[in-house]
PDB file of N, CA and C in Angstrom:
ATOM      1  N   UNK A   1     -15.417  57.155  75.031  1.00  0.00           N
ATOM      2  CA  UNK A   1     -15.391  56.024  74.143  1.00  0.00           C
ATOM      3  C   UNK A   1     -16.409  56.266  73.018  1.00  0.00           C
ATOM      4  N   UNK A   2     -15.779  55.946  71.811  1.00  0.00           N
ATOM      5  CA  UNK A   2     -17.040  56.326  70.665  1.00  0.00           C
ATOM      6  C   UNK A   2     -18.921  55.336  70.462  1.00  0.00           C
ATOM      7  N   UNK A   3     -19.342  55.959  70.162  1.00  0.00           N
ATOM      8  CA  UNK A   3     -20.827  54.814  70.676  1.00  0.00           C
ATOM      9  C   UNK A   3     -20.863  53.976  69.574  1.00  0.00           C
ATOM     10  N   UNK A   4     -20.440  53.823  68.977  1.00  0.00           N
ATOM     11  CA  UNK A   4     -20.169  52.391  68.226  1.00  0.00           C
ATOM     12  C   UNK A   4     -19.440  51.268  69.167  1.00  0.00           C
ATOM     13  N   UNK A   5     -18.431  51.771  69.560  1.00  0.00           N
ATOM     14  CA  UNK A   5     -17.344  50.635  70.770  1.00  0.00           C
ATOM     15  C   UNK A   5     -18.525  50.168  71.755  1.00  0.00           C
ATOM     16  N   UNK A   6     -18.950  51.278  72.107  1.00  0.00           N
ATOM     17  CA  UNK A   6     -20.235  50.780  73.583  1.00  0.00           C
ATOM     18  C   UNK A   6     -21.537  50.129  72.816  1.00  0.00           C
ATOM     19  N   UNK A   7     -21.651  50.148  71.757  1.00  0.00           N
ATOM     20  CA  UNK A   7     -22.603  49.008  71.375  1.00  0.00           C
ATOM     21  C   UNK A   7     -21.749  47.645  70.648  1.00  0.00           C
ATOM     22  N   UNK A   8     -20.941  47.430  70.523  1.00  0.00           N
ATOM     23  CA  UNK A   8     -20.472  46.409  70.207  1.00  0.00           C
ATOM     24  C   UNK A   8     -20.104  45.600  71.695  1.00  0.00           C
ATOM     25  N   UNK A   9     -19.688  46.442  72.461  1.00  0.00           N
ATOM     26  CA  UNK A   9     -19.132  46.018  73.937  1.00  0.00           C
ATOM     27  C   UNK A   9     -20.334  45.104  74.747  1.00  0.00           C
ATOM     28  N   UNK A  10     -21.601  46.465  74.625  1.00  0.00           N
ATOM     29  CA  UNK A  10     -22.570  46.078  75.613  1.00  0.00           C
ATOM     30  C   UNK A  10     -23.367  44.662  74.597  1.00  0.00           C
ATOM     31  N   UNK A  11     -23.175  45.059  73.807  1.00  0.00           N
ATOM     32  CA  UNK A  11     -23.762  44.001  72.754  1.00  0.00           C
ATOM     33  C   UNK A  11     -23.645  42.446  72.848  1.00  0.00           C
ATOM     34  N   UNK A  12     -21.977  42.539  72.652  1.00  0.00           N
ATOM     35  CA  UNK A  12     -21.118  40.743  73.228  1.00  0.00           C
ATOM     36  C   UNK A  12     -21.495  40.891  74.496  1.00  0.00           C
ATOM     37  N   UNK A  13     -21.422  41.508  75.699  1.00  0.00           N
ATOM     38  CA  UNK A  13     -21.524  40.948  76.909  1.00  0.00           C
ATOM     39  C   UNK A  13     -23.270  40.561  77.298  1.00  0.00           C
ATOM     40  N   UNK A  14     -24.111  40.899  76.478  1.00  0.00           N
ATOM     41  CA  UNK A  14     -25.433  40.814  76.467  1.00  0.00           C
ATOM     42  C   UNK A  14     -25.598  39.420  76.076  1.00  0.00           C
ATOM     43  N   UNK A  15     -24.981  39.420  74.413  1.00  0.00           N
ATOM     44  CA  UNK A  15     -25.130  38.069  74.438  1.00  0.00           C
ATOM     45  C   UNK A  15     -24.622  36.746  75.180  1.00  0.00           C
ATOM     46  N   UNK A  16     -23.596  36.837  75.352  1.00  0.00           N
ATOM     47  CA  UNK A  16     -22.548  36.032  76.530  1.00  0.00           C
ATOM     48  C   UNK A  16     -23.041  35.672  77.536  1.00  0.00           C
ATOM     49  N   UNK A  17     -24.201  36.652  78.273  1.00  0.00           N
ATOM     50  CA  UNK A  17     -24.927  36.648  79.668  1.00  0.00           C
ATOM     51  C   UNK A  17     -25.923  36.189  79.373  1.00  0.00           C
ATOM     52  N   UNK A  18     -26.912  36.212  78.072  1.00  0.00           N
ATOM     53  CA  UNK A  18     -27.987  35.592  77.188  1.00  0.00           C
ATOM     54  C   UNK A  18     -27.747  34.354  77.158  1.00  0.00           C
ATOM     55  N   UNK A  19     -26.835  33.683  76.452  1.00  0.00           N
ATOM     56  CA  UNK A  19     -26.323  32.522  75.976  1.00  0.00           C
ATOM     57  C   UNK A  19     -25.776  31.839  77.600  1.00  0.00           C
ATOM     58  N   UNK A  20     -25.170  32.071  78.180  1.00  0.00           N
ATOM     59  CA  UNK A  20     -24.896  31.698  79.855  1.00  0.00           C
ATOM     60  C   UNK A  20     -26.532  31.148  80.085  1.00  0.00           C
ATOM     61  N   UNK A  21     -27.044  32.186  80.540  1.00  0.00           N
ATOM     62  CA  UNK A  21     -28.404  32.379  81.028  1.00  0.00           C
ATOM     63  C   UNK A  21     -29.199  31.188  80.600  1.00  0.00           C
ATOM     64  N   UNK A  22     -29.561  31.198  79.490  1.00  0.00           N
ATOM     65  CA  UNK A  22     -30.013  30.213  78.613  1.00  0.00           C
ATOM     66  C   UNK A  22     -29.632  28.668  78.957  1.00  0.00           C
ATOM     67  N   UNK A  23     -28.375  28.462  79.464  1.00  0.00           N
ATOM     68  CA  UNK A  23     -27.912  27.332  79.465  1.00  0.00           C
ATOM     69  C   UNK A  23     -28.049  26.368  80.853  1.00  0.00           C
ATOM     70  N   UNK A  24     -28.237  27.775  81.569  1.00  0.00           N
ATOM     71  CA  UNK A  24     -27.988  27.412  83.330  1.00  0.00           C
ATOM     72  C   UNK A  24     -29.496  26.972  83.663  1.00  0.00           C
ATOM     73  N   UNK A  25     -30.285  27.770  83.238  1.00  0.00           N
ATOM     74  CA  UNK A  25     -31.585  27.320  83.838  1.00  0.00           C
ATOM     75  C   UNK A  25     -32.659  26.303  82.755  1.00  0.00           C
ATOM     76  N   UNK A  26     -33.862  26.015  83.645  1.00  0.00           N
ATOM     77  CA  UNK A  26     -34.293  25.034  82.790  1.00  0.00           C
ATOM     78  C   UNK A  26     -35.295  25.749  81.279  1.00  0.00           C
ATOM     79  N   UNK A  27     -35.603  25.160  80.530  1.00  0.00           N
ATOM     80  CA  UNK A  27     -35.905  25.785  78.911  1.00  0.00           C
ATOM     81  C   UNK A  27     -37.458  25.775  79.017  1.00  0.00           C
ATOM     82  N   UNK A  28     -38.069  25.153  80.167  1.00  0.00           N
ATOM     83  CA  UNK A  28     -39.664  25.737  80.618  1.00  0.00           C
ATOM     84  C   UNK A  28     -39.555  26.511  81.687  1.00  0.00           C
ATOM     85  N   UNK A  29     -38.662  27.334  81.736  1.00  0.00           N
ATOM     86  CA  UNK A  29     -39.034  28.641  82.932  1.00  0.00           C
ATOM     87  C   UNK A  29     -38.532  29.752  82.423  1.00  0.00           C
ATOM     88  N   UNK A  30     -39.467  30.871  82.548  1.00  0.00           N
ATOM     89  CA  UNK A  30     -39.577  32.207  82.388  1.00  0.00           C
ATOM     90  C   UNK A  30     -38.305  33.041  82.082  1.00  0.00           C
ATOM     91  N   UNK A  31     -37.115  32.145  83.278  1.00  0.00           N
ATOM     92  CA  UNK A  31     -35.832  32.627  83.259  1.00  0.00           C
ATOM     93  C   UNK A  31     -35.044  32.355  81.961  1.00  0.00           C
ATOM     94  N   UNK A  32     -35.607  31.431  81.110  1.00  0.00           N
ATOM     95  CA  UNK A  32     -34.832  30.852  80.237  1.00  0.00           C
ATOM     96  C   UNK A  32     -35.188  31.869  78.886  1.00  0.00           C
ATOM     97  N   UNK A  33     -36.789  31.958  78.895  1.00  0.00           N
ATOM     98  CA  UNK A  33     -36.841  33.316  78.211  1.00  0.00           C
ATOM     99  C   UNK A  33     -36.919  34.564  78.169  1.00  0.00           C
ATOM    100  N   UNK A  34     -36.088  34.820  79.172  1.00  0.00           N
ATOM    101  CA  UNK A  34     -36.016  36.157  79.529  1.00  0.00           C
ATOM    102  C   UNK A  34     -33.949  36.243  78.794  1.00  0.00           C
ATOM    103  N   UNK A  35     -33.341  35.055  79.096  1.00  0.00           N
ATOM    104  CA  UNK A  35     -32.241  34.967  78.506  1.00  0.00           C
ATOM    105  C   UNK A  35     -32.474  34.827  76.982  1.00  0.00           C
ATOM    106  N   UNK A  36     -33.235  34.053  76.764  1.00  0.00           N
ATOM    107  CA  UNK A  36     -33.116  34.446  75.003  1.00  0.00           C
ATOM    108  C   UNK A  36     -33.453  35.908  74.325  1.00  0.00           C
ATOM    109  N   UNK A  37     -34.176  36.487  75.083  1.00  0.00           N
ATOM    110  CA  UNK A  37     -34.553  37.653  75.174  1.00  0.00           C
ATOM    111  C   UNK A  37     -33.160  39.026  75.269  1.00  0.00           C
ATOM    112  N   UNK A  38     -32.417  38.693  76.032  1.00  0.00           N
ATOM    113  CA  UNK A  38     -31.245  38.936  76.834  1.00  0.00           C
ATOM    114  C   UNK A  38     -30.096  38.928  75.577  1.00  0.00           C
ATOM    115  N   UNK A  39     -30.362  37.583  74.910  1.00  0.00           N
ATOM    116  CA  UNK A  39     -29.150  37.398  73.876  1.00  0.00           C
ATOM    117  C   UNK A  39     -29.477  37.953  72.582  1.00  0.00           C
ATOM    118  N   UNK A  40     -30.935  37.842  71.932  1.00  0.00           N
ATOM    119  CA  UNK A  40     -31.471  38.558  71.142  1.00  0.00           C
ATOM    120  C   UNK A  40     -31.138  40.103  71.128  1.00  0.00           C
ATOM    121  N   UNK A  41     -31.104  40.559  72.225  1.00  0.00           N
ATOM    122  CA  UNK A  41     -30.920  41.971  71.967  1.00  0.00           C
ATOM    123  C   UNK A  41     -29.272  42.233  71.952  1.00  0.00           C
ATOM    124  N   UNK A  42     -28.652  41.629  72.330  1.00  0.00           N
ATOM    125  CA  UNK A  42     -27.007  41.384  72.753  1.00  0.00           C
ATOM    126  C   UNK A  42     -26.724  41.112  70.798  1.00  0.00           C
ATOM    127  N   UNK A  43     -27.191  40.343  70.758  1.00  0.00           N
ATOM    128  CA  UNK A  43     -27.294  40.225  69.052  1.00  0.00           C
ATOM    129  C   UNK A  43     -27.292  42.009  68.094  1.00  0.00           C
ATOM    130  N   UNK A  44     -28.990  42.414  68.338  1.00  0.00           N
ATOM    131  CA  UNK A  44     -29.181  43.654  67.753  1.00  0.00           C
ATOM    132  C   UNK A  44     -28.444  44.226  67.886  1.00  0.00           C
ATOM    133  N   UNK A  45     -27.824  44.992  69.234  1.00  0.00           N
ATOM    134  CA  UNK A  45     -26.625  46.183  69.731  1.00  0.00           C
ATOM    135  C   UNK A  45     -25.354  45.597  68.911  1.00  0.00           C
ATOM    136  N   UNK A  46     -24.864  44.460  68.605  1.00  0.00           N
ATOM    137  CA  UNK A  46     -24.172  44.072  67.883  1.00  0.00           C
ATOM    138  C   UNK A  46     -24.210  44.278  66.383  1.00  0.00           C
ATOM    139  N   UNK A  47     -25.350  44.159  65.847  1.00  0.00           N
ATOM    140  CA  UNK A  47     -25.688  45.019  64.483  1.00  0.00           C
ATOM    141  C   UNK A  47     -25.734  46.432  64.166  1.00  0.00           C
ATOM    142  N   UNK A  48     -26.439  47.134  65.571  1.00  0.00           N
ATOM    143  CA  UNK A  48     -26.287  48.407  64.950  1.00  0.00           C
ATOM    144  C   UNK A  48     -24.963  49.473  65.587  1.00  0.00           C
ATOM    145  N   UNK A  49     -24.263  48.565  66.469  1.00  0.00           N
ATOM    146  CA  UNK A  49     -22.655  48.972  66.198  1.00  0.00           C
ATOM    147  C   UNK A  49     -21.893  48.270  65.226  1.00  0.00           C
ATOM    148  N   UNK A  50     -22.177  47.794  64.650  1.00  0.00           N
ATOM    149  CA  UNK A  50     -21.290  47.786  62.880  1.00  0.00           C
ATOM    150  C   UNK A  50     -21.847  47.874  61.839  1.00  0.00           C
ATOM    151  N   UNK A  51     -22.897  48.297  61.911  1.00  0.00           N
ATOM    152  CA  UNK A  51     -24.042  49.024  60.964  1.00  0.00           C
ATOM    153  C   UNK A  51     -23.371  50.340  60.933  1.00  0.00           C
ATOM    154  N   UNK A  52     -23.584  51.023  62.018  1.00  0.00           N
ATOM    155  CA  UNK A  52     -23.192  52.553  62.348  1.00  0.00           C
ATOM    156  C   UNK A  52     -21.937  53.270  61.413  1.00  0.00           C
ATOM    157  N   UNK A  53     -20.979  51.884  61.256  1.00  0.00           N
ATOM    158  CA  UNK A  53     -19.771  51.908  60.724  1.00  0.00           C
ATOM    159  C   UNK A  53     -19.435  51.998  59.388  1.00  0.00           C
ATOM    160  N   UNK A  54     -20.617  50.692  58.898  1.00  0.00           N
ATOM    161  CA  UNK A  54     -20.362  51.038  57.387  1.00  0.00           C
ATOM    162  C   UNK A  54     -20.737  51.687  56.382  1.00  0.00           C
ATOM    163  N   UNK A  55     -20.149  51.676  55.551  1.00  0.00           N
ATOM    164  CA  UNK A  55     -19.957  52.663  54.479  1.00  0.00           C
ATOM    165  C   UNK A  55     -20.772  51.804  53.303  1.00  0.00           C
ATOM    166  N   UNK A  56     -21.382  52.546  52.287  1.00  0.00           N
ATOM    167  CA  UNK A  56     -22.044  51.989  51.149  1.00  0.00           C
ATOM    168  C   UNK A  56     -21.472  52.734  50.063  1.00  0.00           C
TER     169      UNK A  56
END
């Protein structure tokens, strides 16, 4: 699979599990920022697989 696909892939399911995460537990525990943390980077891998892509 080309590594652009696997950072866009791992990217959405990062955030998805971020954003889940985030929602399930409470917003003063550790767990909650460890999910924003989780989706933040689910975010980045999402930028620099369609970064990778474009053209200027």
């Amino acid at each position: 699979m080309e590594r652009f696909v696997q950072f866009i892939v791992a990217g959405g399911l990062a955030l998805l599990a971020g954003l889940w995460g985030s929602q399930i537990v409470d917003a003063s525990s550790q767990a909650w920022l460890g999910s924003v943390v989780v989706a933040v980077g689910g975010v980045l891998a999402l930028a620099v697989g369609i970064n990778s892509q474009l053209d200027y």
